[in-house]
N, C-alpha and C. Protein backbone atom coordinates (compact mmCIF):
# COMPACT_ATOMS: atom_id res chain seq x y z
N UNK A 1 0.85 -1.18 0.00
CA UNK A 1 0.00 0.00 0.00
C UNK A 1 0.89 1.24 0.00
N UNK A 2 0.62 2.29 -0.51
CA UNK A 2 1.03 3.56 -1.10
C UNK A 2 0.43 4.61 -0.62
N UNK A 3 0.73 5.59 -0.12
CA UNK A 3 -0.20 7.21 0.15
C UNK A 3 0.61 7.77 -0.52
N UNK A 4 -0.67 8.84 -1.30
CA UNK A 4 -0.35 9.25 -2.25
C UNK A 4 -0.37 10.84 -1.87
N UNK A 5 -0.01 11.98 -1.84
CA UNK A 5 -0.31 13.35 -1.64
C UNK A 5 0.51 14.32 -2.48
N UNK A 6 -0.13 15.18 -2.51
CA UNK A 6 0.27 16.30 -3.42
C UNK A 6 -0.41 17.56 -3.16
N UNK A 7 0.51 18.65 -3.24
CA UNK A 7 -0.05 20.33 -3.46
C UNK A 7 -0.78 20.48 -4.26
N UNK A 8 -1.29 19.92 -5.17
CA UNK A 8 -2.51 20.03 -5.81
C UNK A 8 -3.69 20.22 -5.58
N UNK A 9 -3.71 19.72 -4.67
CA UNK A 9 -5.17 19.00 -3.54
C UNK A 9 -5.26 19.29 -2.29
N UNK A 10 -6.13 20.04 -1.26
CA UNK A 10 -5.99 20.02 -0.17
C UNK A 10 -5.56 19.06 0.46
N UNK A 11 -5.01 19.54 1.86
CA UNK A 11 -4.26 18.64 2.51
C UNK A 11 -5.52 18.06 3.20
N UNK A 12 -5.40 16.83 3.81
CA UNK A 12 -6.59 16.10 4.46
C UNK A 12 -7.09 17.12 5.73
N UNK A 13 -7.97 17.38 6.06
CA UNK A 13 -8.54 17.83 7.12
C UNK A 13 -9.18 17.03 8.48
N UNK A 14 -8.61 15.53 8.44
CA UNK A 14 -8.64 14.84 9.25
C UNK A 14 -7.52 13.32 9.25
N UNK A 15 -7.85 12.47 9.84
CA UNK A 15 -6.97 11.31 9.95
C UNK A 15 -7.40 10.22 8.67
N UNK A 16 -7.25 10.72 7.48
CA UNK A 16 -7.22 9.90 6.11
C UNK A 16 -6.21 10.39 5.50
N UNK A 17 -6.09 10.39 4.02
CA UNK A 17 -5.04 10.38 3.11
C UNK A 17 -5.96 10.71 1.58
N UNK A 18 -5.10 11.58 0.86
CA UNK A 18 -5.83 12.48 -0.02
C UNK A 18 -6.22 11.01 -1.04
N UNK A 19 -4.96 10.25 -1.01
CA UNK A 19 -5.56 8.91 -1.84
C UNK A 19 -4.43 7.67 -1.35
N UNK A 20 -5.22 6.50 -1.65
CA UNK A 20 -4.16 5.62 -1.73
C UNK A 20 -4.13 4.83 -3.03
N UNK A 21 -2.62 4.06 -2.53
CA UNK A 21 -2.93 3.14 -4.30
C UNK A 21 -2.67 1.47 -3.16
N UNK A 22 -3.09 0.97 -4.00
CA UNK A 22 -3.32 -1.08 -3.29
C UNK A 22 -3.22 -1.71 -4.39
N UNK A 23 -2.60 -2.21 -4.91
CA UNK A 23 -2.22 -3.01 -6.35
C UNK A 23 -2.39 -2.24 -7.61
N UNK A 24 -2.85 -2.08 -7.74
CA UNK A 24 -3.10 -1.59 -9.53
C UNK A 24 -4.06 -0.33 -9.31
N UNK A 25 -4.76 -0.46 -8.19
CA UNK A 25 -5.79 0.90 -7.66
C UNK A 25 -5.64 1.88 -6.81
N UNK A 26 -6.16 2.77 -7.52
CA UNK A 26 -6.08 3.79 -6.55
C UNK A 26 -6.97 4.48 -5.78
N UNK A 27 -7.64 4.74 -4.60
CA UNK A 27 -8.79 4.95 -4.06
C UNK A 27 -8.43 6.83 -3.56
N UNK A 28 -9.47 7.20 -4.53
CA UNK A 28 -9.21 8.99 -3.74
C UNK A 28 -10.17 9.31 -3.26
N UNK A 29 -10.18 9.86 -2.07
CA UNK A 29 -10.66 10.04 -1.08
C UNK A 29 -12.13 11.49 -1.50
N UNK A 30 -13.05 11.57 -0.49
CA UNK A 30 -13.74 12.37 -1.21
C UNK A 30 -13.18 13.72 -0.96
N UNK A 31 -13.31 14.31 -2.18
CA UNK A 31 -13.05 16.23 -2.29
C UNK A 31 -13.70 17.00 -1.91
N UNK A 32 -14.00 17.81 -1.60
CA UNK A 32 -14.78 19.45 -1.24
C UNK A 32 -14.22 20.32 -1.55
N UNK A 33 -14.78 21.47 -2.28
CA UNK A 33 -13.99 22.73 -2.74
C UNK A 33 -13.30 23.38 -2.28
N UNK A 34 -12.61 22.84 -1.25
CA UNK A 34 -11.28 23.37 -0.86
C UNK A 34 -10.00 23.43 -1.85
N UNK A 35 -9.66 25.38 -1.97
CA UNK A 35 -8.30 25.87 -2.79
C UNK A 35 -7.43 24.62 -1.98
N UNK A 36 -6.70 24.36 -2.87
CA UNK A 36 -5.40 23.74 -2.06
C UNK A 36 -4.08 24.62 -2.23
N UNK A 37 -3.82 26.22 -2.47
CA UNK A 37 -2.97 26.95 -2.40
C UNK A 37 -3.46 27.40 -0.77
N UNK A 38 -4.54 28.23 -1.11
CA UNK A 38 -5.01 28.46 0.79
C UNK A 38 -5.35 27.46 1.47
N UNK A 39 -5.95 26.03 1.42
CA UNK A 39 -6.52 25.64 2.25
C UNK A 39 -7.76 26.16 2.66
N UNK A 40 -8.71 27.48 2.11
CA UNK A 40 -10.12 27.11 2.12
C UNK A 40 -11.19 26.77 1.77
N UNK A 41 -12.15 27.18 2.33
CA UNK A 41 -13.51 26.36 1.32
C UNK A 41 -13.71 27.45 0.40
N UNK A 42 -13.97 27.71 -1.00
CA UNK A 42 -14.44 28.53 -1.76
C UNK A 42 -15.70 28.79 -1.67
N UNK A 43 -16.51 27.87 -1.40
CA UNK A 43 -18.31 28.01 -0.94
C UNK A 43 -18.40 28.54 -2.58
N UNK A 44 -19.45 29.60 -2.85
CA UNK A 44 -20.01 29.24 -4.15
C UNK A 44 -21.12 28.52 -4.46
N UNK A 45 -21.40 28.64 -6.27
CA UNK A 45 -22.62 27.85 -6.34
C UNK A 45 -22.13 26.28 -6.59
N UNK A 46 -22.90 25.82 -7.16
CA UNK A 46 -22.58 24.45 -7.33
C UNK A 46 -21.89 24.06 -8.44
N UNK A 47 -21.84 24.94 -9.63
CA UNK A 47 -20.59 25.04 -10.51
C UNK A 47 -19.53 25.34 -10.36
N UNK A 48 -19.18 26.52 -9.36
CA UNK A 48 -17.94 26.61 -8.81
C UNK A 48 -17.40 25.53 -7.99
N UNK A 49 -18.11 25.09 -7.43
CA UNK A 49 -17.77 23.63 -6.32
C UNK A 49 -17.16 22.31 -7.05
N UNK A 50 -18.14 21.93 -7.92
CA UNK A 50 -17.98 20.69 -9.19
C UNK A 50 -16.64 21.34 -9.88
N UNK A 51 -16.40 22.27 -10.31
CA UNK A 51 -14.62 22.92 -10.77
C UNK A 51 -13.80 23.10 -9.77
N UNK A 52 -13.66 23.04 -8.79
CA UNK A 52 -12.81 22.72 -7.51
C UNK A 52 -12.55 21.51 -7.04
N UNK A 53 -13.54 20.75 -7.51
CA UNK A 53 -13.44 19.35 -6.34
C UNK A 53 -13.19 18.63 -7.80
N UNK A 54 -13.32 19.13 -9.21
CA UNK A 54 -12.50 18.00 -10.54
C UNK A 54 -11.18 18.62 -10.46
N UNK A 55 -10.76 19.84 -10.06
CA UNK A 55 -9.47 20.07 -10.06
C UNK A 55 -8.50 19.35 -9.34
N UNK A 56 -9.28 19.31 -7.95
CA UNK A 56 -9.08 18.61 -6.96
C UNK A 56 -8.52 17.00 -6.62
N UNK A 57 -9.20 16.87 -8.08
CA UNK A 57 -9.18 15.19 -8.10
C UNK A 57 -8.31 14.83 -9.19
N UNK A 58 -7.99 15.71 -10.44
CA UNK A 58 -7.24 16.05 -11.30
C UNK A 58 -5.51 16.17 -10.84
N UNK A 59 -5.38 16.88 -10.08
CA UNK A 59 -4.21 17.02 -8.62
C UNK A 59 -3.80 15.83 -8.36
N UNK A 60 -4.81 15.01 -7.76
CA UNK A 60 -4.12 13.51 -7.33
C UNK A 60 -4.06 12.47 -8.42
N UNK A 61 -4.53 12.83 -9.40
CA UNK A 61 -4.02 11.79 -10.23
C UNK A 61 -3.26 12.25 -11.15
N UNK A 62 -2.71 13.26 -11.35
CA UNK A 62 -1.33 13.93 -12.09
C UNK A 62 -0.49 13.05 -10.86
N UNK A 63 -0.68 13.49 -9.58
CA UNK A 63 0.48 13.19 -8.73
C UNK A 63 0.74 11.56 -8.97
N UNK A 64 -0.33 11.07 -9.41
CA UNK A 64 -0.04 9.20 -9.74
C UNK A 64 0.39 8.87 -10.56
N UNK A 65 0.51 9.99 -11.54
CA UNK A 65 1.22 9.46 -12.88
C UNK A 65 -0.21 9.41 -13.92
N UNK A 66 -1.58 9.82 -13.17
CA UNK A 66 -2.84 9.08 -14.22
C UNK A 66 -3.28 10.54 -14.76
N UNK A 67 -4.56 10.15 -15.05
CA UNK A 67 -5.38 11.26 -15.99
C UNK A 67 -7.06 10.70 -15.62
N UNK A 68 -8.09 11.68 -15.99
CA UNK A 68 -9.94 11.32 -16.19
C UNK A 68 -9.49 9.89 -16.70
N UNK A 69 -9.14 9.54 -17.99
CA UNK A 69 -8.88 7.99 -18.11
C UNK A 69 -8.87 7.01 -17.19
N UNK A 70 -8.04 6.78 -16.44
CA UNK A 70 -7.83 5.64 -15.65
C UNK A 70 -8.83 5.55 -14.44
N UNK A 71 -9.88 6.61 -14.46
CA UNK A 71 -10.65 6.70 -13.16
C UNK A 71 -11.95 5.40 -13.79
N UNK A 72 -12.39 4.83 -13.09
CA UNK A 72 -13.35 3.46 -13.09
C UNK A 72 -14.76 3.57 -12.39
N UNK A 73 -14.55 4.32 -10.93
CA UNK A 73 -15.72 4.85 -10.67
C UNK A 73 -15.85 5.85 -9.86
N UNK A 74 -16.63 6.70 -9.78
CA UNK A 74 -16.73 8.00 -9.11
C UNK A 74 -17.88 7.61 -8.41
N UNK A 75 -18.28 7.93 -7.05
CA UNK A 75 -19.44 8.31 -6.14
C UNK A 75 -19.37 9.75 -5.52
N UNK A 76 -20.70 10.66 -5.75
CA UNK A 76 -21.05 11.92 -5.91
C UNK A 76 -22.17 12.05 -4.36
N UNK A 77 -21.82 13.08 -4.22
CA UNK A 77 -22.48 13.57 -2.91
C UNK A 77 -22.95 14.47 -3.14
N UNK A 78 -24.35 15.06 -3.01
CA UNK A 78 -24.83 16.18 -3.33
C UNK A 78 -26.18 16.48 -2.52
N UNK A 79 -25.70 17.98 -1.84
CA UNK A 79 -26.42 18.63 -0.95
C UNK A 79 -28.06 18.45 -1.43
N UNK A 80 -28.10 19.01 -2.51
CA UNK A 80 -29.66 18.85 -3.44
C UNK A 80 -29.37 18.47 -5.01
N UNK A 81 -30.41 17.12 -4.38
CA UNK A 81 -30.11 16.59 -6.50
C UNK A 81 -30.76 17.93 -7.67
N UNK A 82 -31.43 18.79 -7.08
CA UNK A 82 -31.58 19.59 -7.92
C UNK A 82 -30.49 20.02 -8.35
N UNK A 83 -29.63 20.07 -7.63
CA UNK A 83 -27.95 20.54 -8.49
C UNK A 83 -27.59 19.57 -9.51
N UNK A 84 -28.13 18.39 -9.63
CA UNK A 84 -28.03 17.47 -10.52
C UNK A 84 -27.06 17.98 -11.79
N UNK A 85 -28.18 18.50 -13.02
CA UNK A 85 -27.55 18.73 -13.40
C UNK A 85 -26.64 19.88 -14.28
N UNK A 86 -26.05 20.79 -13.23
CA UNK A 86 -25.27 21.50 -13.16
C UNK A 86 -24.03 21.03 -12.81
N UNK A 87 -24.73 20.07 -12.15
CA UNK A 87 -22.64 19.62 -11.57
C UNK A 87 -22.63 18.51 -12.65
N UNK A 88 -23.60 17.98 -13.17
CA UNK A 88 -23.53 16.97 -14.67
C UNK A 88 -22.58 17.55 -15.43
N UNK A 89 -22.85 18.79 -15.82
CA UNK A 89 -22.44 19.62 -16.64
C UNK A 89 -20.74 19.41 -16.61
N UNK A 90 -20.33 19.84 -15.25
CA UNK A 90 -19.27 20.73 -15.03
C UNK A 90 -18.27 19.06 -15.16
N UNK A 91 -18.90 18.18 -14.15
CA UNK A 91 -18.55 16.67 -14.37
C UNK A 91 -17.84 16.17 -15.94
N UNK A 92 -18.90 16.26 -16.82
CA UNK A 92 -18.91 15.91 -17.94
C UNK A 92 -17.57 16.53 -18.83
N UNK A 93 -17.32 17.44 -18.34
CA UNK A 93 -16.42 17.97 -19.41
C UNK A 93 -14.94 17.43 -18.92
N UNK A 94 -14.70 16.77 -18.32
CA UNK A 94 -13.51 15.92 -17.49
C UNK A 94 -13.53 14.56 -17.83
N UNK A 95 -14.80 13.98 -18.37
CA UNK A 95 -15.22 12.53 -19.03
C UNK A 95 -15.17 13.05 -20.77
N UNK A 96 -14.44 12.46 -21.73
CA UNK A 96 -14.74 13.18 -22.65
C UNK A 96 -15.14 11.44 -23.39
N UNK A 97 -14.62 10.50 -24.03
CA UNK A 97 -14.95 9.72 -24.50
C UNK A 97 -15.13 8.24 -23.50
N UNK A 98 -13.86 8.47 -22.07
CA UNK A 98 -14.38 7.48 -21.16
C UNK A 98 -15.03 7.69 -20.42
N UNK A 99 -16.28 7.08 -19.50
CA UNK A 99 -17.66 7.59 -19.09
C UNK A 99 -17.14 6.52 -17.88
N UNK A 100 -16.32 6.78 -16.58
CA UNK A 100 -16.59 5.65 -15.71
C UNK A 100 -18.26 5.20 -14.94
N UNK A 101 -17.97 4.08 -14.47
CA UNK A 101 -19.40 3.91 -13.62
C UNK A 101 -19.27 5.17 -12.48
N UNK A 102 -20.48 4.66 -11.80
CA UNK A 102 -20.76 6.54 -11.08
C UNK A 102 -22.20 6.09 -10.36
N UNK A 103 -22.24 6.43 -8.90
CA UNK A 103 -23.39 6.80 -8.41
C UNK A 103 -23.47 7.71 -8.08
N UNK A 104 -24.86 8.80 -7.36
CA UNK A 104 -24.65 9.56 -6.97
C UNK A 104 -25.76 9.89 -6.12
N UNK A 105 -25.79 10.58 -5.33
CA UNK A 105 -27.06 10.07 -3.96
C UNK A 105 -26.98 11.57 -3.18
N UNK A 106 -27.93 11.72 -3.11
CA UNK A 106 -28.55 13.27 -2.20
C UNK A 106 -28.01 12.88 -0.86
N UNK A 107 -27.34 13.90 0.08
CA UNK A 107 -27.51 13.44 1.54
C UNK A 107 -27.71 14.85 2.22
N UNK A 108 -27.84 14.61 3.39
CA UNK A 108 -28.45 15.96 4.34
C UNK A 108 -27.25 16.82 4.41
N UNK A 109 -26.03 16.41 4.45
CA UNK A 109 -25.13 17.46 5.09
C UNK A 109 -23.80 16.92 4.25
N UNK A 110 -22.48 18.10 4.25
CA UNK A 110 -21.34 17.87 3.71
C UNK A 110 -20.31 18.18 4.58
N UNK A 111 -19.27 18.02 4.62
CA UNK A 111 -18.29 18.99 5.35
C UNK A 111 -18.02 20.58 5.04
N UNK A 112 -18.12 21.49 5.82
CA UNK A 112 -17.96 22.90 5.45
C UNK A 112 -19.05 23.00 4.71
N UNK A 113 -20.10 22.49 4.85
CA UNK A 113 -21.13 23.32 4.08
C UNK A 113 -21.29 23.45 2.54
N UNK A 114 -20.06 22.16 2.44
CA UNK A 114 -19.89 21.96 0.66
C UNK A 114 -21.26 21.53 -0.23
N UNK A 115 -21.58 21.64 -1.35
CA UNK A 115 -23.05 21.33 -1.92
C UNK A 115 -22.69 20.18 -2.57
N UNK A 116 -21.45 19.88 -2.71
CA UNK A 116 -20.98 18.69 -3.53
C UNK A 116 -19.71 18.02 -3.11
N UNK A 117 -19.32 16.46 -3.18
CA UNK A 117 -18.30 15.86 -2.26
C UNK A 117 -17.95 14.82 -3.20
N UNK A 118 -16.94 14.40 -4.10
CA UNK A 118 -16.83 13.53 -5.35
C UNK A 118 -15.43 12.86 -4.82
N UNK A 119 -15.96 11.47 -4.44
CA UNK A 119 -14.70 10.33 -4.49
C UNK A 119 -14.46 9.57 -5.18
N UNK A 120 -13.32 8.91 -5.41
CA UNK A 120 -13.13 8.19 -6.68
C UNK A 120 -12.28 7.00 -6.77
N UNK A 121 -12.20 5.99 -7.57
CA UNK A 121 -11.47 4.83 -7.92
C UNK A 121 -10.95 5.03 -9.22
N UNK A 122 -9.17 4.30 -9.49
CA UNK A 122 -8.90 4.64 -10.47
C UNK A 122 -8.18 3.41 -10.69
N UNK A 123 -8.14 3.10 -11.94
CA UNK A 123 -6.76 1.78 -12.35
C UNK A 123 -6.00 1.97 -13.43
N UNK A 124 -5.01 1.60 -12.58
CA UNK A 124 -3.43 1.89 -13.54
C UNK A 124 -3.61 0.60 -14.91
């Protein structure tokens, strides 16, 4: 097993790791629109959030050596599915011909008050 981190990406804000890798995979941890130059939350609408938290996730897999390619599945957190699809939107343009699997599920609350929280699986 491997921890993976990089200035790209906020630093963890608790006792996890921005990602790990375990054989051939890599598990990244979920994002929130946290700058990772300052370390804060940008808050914003939900397009600004969905472009923070793909940057976010973009960060740790430059730092792996990967790219949107090698990601397999994403699970999405979202304050209100009415944000659906707006963060579809912002999502989509980071998937261009590979489409990984993906759930994505409404819940009551985020950390910091984020509207959106995107974790991910990737293979080398």
């Amino acid at each position: 097993m491997q921890i993976i981190e990089t200035e790209k990406a906020p630093k963890a804000i608790g006792p996890y790791s921005q990602a790990v890798k375990y054989e051939s995979l890599i598990f990244i941890s979920g994002q929130i629109a946290i700058d990772p130059e300052t370390q804060e939350f940008i808050g914003g609408d939900i397009v600004a959030q969905t472009e923070r938290v793909m940057e976010n996730i973009k960060g740790i897999l430059e730092e792996a050596g990967l790219s949107f390619e090698h990601i397999i599945k994403t699970t999405i957190y979202l304050k209100d599915m009415n944000d659906f699809q707006k963060m579809n939107e912002v999502y989509g343009r980071y998937f261009k011909k590979h489409k990984p699997a993906r759930a994505t599920v409404e819940v009551s609350n985020l950390p910091k008050g984020a509207l959106v929280e995107i974790e991910a699986i990737a293979g080398i």
